[in-house]
Protein backbone atom coordinates (compact mmCIF):
# COMPACT_ATOMS: atom_id res chain seq x y z
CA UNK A 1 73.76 154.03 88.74
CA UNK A 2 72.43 150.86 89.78
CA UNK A 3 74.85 149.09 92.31
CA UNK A 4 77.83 152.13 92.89
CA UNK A 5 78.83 149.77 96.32
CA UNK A 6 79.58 147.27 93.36
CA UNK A 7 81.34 149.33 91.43
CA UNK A 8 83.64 150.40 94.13
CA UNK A 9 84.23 147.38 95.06
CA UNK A 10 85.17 146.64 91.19
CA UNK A 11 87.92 149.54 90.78
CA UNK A 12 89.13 148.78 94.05
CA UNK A 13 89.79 145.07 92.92
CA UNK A 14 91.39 146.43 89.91
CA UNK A 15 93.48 148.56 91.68
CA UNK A 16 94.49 145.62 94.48
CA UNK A 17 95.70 144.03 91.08
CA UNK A 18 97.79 146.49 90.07
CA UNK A 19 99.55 147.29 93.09
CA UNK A 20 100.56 143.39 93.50
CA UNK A 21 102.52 143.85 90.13
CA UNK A 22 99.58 141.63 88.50
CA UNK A 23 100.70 141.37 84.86
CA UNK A 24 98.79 144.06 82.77
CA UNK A 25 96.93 141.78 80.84
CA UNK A 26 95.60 139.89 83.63
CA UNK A 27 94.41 142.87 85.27
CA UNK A 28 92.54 143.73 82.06
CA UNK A 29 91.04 140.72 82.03
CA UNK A 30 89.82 140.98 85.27
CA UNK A 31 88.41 144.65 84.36
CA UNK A 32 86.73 143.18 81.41
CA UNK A 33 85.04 140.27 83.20
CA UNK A 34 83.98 142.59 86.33
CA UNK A 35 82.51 145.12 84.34
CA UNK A 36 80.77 143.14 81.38
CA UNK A 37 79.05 140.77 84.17
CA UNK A 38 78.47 142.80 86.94
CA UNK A 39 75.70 145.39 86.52
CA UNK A 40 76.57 148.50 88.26
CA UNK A 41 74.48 150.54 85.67
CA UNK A 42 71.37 150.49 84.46
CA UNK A 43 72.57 150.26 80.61
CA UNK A 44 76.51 150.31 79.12
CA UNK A 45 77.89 147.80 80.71
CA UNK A 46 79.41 146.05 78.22
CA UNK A 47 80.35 149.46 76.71
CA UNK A 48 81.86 150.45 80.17
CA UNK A 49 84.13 147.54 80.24
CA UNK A 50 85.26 148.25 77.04
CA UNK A 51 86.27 151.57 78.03
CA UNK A 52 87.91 150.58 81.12
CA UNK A 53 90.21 148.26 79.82
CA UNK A 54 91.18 150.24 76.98
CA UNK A 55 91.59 153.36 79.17
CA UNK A 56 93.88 150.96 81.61
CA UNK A 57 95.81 149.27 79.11
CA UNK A 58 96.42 153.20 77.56
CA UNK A 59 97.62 154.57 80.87
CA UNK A 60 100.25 152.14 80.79
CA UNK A 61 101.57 152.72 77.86
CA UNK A 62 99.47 149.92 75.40
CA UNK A 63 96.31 150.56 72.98
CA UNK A 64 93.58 148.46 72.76
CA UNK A 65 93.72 147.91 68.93
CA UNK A 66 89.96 146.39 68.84
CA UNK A 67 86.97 149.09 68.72
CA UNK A 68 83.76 148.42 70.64
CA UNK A 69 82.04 146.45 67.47
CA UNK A 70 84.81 144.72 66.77
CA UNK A 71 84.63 143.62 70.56
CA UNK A 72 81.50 143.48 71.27
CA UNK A 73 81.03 139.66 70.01
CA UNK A 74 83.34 138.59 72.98
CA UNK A 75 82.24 141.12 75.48
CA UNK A 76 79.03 139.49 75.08
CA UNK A 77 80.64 135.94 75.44
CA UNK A 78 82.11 137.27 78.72
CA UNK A 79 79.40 138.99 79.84
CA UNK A 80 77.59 135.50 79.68
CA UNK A 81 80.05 133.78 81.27
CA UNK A 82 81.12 132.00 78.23
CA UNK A 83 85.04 132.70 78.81
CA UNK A 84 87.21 132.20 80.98
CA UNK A 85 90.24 134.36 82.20
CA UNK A 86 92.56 132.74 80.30
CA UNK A 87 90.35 132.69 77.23
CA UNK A 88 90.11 136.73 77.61
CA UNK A 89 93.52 137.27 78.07
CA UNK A 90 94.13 135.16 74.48
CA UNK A 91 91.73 137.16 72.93
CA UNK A 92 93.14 140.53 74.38
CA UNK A 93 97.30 139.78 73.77
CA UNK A 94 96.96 139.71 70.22
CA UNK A 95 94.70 143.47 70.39
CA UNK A 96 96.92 145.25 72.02
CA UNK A 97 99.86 147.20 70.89
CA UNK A 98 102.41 148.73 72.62
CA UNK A 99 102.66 152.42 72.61
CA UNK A 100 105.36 153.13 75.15
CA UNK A 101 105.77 155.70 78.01
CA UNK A 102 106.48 158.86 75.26
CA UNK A 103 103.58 159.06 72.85
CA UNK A 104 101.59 159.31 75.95
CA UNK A 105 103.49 161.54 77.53
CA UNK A 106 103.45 163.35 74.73
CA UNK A 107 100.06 163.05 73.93
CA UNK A 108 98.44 164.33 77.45
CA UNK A 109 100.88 167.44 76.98
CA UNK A 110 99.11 168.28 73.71
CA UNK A 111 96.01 168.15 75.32
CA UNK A 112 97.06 169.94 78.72
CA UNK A 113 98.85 172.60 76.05
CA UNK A 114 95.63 172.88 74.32
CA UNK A 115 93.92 173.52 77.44
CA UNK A 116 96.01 176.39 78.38
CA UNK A 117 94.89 178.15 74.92
């Protein structure tokens, strides 16, 4: 961990977004541009952000249909500064897909069922 005052600082932000009713893109964008230019680790970064968002945009009910090397071209272009919000948030609305509330549901039952065993 390199800067974990950063990083709170980071999710907090995130959070702040959400609870405004910030439109879930937005928020990912924000997530995404945080964590790809901010270094609160010594390495993953990029790969961090990545994770976020996708893990964000999941517990809301959406998947993040791009995998890290499909990604990684623009997470680089963020993580230089080379896009802005509104260019992230064109890049991410045609990557996600909605899942809705059940398959999630549905999926962290399977997995707390399959803890149980």
């Amino acid at each position: 961990m390199r800067d974990e005052g950063g990083l709170y600082h980071s999710v907090s932000k995130v959070l702040s977004k959400i609870d405004k009713g910030t439109r879930l893109l937005d928020v990912a964008a924000i997530a995404y541009h945080d964590f790809a230019t901010r270094h609160h680790f010594n390495d993953g970064n990029k790969r961090f952000s990545h994770v976020f968002a996708k893990m964000l945009l999941f517990n809301d009910g959406f998947h993040l249909t791009s995998s890290y090397p499909q990604a990684l071209p623009i997470i680089v272009k963020i993580a230089s500064g080379q896009l802005s919000h509104a260019q992230i948030c064109e890049w991410l609305e045609p990557n996600i897909t909605e899942l809705g509330r059940r398959p999630v549901a549905e999926f962290f039952e399977k997995i707390e069922e399959d803890l149980r065993k």
